[in-house]
PDB file of N, CA and C in Angstrom:
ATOM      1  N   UNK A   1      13.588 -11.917  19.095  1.00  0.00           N
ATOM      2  CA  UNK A   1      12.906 -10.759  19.607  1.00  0.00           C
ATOM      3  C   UNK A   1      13.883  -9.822  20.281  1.00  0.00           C
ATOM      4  N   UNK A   2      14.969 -10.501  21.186  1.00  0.00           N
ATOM      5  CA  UNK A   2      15.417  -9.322  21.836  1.00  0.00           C
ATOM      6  C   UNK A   2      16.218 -10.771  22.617  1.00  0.00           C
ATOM      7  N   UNK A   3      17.503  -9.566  23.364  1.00  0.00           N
ATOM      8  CA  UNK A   3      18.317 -10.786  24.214  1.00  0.00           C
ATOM      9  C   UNK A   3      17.779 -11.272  25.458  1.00  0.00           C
ATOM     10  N   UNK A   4      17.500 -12.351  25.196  1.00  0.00           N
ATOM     11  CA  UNK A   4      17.015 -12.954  26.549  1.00  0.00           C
ATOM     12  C   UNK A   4      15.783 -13.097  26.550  1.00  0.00           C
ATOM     13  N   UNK A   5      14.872 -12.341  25.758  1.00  0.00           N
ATOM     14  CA  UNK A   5      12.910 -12.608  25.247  1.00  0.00           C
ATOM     15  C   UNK A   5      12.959 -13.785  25.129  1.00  0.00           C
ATOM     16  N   UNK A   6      11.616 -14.152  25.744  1.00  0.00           N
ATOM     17  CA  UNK A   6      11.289 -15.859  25.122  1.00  0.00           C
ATOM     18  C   UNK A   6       9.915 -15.928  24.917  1.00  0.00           C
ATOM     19  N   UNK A   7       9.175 -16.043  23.779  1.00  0.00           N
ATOM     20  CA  UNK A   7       7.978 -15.770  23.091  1.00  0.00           C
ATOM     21  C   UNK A   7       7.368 -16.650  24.128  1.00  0.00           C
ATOM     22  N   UNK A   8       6.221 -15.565  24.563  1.00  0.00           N
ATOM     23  CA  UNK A   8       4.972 -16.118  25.044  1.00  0.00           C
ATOM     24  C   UNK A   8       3.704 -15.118  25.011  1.00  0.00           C
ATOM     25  N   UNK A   9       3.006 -16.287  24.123  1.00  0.00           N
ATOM     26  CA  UNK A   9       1.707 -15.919  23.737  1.00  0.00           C
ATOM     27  C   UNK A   9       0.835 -15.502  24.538  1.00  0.00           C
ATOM     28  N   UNK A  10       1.173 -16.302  25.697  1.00  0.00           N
ATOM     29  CA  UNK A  10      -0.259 -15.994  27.183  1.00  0.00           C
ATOM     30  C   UNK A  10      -0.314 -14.344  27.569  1.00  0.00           C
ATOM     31  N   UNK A  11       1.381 -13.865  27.095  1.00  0.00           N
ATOM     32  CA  UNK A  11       1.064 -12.560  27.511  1.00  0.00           C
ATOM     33  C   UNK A  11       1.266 -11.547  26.595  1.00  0.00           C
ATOM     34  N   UNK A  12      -0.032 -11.199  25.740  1.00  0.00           N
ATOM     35  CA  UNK A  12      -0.039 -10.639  24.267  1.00  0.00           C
ATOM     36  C   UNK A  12       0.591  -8.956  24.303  1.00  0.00           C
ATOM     37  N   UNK A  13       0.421  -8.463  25.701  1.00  0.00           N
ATOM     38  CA  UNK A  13       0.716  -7.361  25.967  1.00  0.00           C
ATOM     39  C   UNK A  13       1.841  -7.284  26.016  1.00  0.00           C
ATOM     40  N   UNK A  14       2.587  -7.912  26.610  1.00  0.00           N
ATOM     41  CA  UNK A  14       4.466  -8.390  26.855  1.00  0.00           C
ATOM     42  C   UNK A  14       4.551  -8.308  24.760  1.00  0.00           C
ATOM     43  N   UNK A  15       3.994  -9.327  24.307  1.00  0.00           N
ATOM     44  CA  UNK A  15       4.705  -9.698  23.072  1.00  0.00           C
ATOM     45  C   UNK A  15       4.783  -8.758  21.914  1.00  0.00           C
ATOM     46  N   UNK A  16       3.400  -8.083  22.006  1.00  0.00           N
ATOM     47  CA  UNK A  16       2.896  -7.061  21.148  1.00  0.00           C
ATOM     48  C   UNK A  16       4.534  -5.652  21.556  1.00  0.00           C
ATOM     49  N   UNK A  17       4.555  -5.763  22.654  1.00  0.00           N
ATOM     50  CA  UNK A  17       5.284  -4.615  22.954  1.00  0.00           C
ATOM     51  C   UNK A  17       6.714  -5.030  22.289  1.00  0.00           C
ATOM     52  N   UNK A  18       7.253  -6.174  22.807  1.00  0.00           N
ATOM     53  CA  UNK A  18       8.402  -6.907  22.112  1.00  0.00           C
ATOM     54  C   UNK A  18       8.535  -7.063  20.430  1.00  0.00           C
ATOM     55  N   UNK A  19       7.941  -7.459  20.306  1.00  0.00           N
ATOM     56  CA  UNK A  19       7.343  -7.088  18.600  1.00  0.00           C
ATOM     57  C   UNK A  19       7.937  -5.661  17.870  1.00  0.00           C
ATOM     58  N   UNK A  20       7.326  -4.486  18.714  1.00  0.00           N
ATOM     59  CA  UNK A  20       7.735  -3.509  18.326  1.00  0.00           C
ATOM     60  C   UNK A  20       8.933  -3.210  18.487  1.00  0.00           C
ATOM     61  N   UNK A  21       9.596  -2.906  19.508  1.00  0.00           N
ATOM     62  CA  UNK A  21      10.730  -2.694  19.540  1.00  0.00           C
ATOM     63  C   UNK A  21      11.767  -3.415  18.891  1.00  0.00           C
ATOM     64  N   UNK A  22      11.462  -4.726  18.664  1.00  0.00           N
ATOM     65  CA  UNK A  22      12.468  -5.503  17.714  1.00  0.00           C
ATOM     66  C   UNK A  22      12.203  -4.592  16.388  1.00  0.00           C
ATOM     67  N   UNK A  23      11.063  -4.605  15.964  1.00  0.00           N
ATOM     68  CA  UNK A  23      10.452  -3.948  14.767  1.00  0.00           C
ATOM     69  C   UNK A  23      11.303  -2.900  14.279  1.00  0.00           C
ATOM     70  N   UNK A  24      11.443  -1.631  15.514  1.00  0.00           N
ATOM     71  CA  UNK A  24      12.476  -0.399  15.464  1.00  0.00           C
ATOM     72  C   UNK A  24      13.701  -0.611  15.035  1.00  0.00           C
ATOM     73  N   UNK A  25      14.377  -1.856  15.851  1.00  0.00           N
ATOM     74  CA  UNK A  25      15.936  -1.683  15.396  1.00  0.00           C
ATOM     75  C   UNK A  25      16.068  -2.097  13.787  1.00  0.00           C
ATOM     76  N   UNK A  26      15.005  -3.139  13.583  1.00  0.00           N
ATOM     77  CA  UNK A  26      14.860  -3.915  12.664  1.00  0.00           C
ATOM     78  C   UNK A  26      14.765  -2.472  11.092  1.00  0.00           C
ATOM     79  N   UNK A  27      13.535  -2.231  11.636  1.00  0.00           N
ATOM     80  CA  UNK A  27      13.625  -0.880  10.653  1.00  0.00           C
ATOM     81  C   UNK A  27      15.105  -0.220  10.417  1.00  0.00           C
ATOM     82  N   UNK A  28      15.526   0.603  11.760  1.00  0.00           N
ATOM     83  CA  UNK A  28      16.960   1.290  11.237  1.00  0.00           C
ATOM     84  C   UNK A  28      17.968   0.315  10.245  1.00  0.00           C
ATOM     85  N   UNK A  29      17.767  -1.087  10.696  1.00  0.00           N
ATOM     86  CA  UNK A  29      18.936  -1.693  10.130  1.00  0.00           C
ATOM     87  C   UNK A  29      17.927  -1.849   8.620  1.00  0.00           C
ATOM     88  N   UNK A  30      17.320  -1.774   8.099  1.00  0.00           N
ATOM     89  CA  UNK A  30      16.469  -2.051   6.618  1.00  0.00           C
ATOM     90  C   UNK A  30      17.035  -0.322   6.356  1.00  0.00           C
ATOM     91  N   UNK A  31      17.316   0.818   7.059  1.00  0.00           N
ATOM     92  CA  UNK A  31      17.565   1.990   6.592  1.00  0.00           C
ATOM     93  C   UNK A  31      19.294   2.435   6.380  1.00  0.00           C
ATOM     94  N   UNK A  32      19.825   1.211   6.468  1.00  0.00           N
ATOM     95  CA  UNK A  32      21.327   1.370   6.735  1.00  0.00           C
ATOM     96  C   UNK A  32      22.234   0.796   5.649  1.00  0.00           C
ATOM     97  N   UNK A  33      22.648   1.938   4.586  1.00  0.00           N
ATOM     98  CA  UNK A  33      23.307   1.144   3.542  1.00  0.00           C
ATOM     99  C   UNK A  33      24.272   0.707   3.623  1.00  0.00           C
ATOM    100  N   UNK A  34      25.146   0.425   4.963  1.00  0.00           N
ATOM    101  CA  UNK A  34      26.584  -0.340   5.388  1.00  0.00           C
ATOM    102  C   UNK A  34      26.032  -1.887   5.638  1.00  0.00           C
ATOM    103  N   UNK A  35      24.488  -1.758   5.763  1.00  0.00           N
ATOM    104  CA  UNK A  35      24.479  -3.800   5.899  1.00  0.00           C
ATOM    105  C   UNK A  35      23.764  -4.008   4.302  1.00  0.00           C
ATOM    106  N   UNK A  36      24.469  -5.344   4.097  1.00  0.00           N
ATOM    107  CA  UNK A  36      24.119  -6.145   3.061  1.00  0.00           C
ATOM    108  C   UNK A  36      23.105  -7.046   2.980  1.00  0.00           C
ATOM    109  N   UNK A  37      23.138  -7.484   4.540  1.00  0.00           N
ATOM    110  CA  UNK A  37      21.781  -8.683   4.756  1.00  0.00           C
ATOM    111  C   UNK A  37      21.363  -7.985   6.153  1.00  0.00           C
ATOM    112  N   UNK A  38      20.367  -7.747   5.592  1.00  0.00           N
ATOM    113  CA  UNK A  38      18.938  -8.042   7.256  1.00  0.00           C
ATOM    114  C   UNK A  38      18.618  -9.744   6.863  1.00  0.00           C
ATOM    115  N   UNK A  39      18.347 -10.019   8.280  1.00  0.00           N
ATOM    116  CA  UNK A  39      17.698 -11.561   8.321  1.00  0.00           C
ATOM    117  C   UNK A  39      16.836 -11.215   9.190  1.00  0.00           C
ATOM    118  N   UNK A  40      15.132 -11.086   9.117  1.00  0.00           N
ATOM    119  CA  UNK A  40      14.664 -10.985  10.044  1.00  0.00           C
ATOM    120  C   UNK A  40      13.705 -12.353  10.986  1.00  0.00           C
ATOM    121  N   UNK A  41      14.269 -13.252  11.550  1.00  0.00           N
ATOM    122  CA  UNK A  41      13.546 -13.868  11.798  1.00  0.00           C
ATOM    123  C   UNK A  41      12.671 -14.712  11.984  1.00  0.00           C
ATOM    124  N   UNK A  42      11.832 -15.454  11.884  1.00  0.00           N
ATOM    125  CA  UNK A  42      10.494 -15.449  12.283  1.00  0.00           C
ATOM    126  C   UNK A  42       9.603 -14.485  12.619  1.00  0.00           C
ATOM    127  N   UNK A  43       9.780 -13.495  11.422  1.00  0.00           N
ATOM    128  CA  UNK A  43       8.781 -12.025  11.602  1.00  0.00           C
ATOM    129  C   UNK A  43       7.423 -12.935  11.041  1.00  0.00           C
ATOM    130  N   UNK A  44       7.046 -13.774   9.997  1.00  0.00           N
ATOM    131  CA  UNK A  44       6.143 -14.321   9.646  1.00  0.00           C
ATOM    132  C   UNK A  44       5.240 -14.455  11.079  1.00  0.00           C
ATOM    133  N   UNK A  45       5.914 -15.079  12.407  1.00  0.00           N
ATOM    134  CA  UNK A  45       4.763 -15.515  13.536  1.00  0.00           C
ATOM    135  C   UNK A  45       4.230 -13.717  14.145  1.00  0.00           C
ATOM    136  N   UNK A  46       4.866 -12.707  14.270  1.00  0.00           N
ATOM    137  CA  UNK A  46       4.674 -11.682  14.229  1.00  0.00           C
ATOM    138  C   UNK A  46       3.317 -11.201  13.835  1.00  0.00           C
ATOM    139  N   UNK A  47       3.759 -11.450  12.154  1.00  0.00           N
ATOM    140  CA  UNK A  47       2.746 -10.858  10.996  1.00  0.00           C
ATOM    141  C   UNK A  47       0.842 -12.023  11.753  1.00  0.00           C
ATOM    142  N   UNK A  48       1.734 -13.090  11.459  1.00  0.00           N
ATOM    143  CA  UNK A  48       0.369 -14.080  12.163  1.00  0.00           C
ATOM    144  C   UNK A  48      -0.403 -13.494  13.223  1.00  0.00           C
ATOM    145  N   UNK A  49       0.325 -13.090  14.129  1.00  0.00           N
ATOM    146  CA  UNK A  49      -0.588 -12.864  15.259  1.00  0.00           C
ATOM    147  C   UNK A  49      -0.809 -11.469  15.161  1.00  0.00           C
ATOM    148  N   UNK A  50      -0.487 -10.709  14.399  1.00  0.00           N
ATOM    149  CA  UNK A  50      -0.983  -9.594  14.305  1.00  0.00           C
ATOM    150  C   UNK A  50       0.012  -8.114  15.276  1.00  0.00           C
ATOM    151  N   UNK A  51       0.803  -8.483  15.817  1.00  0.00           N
ATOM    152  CA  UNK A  51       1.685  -7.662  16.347  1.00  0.00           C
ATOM    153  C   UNK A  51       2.149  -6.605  15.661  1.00  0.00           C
ATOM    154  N   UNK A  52       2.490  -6.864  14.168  1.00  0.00           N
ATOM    155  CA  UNK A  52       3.218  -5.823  13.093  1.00  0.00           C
ATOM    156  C   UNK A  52       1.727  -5.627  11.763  1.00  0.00           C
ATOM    157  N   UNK A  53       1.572  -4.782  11.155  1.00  0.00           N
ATOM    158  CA  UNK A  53       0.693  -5.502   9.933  1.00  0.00           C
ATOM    159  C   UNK A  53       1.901  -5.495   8.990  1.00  0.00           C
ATOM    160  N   UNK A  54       1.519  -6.560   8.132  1.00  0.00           N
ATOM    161  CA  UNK A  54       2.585  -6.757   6.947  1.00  0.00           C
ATOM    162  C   UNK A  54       2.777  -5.814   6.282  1.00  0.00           C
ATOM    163  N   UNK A  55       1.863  -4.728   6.100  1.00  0.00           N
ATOM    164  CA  UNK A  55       1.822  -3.340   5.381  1.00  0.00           C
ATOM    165  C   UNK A  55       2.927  -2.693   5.461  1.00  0.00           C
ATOM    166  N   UNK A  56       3.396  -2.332   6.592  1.00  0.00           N
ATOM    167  CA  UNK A  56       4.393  -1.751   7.205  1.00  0.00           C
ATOM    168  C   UNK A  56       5.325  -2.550   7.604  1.00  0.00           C
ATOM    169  N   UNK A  57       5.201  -3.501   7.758  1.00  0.00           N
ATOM    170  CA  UNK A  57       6.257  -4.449   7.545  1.00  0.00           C
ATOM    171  C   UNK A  57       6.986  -4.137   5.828  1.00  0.00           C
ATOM    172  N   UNK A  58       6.225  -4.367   4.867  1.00  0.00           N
ATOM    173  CA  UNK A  58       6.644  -4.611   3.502  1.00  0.00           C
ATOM    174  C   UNK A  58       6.854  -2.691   2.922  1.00  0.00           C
ATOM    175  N   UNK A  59       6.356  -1.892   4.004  1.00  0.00           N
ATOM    176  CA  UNK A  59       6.908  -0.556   3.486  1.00  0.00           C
ATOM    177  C   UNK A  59       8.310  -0.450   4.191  1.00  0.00           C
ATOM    178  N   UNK A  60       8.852  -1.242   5.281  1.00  0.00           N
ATOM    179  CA  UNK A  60       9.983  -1.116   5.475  1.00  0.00           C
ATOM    180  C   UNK A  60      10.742  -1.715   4.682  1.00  0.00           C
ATOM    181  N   UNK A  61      10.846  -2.875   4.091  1.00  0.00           N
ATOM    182  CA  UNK A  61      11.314  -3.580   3.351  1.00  0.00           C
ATOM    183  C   UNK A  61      11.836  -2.901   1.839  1.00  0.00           C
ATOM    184  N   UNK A  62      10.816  -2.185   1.508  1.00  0.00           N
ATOM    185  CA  UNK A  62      10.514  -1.860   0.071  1.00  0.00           C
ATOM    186  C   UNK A  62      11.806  -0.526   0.053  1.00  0.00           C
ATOM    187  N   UNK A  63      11.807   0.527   1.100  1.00  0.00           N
ATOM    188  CA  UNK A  63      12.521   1.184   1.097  1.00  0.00           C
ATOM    189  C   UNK A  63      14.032   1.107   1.629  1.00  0.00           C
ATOM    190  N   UNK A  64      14.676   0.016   1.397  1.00  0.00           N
ATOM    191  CA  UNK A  64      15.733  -0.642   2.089  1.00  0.00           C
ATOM    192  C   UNK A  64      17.193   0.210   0.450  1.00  0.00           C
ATOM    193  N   UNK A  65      18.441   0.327   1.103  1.00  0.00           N
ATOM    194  CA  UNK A  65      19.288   0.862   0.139  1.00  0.00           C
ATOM    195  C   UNK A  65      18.990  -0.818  -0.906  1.00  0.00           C
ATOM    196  N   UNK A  66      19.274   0.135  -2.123  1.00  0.00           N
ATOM    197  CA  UNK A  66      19.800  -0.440  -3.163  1.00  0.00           C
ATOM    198  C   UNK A  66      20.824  -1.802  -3.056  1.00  0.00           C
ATOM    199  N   UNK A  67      20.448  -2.864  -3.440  1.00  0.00           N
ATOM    200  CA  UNK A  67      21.422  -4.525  -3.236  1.00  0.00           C
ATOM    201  C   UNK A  67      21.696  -4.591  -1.889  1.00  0.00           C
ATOM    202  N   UNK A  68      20.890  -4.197  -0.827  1.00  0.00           N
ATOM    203  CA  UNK A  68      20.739  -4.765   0.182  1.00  0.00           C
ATOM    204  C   UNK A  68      19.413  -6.073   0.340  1.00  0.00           C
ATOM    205  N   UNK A  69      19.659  -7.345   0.443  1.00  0.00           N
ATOM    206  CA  UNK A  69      18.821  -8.448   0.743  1.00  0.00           C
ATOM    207  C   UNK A  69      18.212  -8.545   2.069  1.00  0.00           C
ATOM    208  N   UNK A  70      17.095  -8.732   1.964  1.00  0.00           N
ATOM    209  CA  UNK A  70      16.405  -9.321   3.130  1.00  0.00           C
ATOM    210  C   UNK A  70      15.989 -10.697   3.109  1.00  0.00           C
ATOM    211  N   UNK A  71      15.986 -11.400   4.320  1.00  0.00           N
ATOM    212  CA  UNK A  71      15.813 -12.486   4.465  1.00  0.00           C
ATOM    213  C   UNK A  71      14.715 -12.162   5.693  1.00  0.00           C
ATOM    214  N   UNK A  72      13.235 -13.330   5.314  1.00  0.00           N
ATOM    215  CA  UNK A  72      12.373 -13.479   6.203  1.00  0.00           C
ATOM    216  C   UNK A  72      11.768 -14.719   6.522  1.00  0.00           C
ATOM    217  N   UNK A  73      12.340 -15.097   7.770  1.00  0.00           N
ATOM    218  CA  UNK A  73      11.693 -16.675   8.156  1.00  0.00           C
ATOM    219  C   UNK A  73      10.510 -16.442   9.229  1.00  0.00           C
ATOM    220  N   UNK A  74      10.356 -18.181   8.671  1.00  0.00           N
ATOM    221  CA  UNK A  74       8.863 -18.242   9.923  1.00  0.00           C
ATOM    222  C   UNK A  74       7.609 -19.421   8.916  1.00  0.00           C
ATOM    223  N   UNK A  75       6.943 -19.798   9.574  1.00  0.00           N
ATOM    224  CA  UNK A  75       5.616 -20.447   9.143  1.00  0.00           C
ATOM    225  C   UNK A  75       4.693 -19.096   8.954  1.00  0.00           C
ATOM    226  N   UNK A  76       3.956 -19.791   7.634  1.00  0.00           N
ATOM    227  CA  UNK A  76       2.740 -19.301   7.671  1.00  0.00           C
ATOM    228  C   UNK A  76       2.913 -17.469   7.028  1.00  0.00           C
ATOM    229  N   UNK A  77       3.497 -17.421   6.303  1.00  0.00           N
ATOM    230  CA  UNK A  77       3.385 -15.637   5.472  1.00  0.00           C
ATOM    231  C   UNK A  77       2.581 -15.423   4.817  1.00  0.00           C
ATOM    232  N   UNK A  78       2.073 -14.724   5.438  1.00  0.00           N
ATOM    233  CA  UNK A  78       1.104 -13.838   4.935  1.00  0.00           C
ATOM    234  C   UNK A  78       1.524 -13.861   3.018  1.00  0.00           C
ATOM    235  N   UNK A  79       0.025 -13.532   2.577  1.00  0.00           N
ATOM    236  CA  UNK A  79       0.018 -14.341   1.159  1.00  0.00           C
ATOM    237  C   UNK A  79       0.625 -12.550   0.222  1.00  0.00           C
ATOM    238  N   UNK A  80       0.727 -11.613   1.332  1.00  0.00           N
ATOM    239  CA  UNK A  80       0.977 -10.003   0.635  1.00  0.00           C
ATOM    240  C   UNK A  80       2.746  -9.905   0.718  1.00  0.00           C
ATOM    241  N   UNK A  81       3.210 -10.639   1.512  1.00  0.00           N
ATOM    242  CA  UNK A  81       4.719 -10.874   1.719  1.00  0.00           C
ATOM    243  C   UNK A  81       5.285 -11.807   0.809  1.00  0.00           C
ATOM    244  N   UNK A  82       4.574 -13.025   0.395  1.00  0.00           N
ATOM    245  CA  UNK A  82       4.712 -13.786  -0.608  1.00  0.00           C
ATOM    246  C   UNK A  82       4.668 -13.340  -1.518  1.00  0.00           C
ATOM    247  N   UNK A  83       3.758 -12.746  -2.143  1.00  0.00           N
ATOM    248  CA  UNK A  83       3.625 -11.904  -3.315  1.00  0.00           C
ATOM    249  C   UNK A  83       4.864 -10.967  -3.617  1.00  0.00           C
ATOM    250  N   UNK A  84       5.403 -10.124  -2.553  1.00  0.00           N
ATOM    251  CA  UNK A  84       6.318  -8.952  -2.930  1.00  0.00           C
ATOM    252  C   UNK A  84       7.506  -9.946  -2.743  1.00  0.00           C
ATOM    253  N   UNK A  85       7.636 -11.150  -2.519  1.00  0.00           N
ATOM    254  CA  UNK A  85       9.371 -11.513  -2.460  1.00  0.00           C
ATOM    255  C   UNK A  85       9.824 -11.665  -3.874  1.00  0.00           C
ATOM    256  N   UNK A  86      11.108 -11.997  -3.632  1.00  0.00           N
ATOM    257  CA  UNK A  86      11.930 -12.340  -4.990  1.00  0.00           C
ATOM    258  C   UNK A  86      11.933 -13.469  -4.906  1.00  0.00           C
ATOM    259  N   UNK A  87      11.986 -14.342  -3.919  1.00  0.00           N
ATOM    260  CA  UNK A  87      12.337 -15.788  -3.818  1.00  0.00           C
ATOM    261  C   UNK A  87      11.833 -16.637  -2.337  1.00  0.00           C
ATOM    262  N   UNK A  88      10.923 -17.234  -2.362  1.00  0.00           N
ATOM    263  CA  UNK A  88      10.101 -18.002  -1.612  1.00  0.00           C
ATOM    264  C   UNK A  88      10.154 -19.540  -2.189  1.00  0.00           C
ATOM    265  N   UNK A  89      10.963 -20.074  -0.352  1.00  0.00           N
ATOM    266  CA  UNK A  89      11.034 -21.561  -0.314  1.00  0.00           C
ATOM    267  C   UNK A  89      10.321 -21.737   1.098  1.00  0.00           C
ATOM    268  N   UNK A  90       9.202 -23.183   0.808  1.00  0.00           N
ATOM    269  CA  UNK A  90       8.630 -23.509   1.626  1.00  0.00           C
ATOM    270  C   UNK A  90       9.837 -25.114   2.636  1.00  0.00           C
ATOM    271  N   UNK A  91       9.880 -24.644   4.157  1.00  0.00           N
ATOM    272  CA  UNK A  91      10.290 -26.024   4.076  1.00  0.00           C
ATOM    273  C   UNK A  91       9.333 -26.870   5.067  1.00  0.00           C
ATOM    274  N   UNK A  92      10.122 -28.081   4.925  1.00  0.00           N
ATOM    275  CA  UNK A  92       9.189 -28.799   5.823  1.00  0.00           C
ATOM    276  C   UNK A  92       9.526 -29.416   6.844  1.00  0.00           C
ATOM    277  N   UNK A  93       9.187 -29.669   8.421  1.00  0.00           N
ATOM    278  CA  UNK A  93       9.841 -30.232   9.155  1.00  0.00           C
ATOM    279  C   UNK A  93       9.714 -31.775   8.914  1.00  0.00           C
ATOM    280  N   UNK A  94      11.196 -32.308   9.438  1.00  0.00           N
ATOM    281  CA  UNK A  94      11.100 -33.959   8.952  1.00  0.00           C
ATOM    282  C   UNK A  94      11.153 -34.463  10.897  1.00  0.00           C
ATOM    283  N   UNK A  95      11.878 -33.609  11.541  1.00  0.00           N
ATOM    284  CA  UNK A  95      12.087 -34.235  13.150  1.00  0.00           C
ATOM    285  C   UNK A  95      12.803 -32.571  13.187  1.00  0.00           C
ATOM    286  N   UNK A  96      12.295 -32.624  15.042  1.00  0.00           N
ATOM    287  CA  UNK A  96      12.475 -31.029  15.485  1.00  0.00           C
ATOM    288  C   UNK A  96      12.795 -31.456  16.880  1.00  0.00           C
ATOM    289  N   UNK A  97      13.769 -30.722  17.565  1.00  0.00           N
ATOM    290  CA  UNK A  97      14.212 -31.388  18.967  1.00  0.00           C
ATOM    291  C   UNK A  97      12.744 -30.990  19.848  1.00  0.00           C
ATOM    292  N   UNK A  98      11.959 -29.884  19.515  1.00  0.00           N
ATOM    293  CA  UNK A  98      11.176 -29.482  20.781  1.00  0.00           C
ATOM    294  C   UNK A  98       9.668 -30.728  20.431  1.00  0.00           C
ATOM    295  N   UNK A  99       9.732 -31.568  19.468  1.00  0.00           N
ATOM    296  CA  UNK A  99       9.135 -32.346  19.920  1.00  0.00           C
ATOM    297  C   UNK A  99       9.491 -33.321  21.044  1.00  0.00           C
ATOM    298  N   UNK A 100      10.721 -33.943  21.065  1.00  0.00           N
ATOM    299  CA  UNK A 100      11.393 -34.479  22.032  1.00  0.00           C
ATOM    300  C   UNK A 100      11.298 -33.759  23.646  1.00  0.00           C
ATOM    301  N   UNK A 101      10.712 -32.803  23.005  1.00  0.00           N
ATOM    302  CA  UNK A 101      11.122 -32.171  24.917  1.00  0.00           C
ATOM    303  C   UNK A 101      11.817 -31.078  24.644  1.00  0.00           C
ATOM    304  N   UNK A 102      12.534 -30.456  24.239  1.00  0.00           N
ATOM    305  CA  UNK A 102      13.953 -29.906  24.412  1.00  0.00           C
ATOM    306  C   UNK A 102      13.442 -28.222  23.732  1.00  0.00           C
ATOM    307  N   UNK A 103      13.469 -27.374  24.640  1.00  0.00           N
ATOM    308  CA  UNK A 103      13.108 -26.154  24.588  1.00  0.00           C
ATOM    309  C   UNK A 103      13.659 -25.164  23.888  1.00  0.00           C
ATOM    310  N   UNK A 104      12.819 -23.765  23.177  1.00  0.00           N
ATOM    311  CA  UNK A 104      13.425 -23.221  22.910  1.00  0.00           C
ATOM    312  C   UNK A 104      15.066 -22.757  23.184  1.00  0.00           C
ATOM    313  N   UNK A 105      15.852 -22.810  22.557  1.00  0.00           N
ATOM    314  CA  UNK A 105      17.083 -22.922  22.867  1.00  0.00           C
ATOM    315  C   UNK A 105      17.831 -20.979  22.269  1.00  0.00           C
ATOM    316  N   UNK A 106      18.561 -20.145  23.037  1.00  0.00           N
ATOM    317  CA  UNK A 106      18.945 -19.006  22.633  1.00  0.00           C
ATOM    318  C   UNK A 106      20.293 -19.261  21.414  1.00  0.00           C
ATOM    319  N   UNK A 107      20.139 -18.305  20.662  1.00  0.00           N
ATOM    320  CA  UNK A 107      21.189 -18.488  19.560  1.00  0.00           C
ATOM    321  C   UNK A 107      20.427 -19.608  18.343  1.00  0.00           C
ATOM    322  N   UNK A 108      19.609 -20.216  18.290  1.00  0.00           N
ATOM    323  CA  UNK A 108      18.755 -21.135  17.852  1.00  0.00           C
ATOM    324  C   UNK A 108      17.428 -20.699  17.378  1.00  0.00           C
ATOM    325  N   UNK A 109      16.719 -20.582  18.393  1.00  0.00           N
ATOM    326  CA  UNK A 109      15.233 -20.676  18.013  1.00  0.00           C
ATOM    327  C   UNK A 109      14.672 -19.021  18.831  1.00  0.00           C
ATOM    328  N   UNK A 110      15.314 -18.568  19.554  1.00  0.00           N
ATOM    329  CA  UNK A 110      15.057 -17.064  19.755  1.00  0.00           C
ATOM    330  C   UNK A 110      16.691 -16.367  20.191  1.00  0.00           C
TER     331      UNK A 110
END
């Protein structure tokens, strides 16, 4: 989301707002033909909760320069993001540290 954000749901107003503004830079960099890869994320939990609609999500996408790739992680995509990819892999968790306890971690998981 942003340096130092740490997703929380309890406060939809905080997240919704965070959402967007990631959204913005996120956009310029989908408008910038000096990058090769956008990676955005876990925009999928985004799209879930409704913060972005995929609409505009996938009109940013669509208008990205020429052989520039996007990459979009996360559970749960929306079945209109699936549809427009080139290449969709599902994975699966086998063991995850935050079952153990062990918290979102920066550089990692936000």
């Amino acid at each position: 989301m942003g340096e130092g954000y740490t997703w929380e749901t309890q406060d939809r107003g905080r997240d919704a707002e965070a959402a967007r503004a990631a959204w913005e830079v996120a956009r310029r960099m989908l408008q910038d033909p000096d990058l090769q890869l956008v990676v955005l994320d876990e925009l999928t939990l985004v799209l879930k909760y409704g913060y972005l609609s995929t609409e505009e999500v996938l009109r940013g996408i669509t208008v990205r320069p020429p052989m520039q790739h996007v990459v979009v992680t996360g559970r749960s995509a929306p079945a209109g993001l699936i549809e427009a990819a080139d290449t969709v892999t599902e994975m699966r968790a086998v063991k995850h540290a935050f079952e153990a306890g062990v918290r979102a971690q920066k550089g990692i998981e936000l």
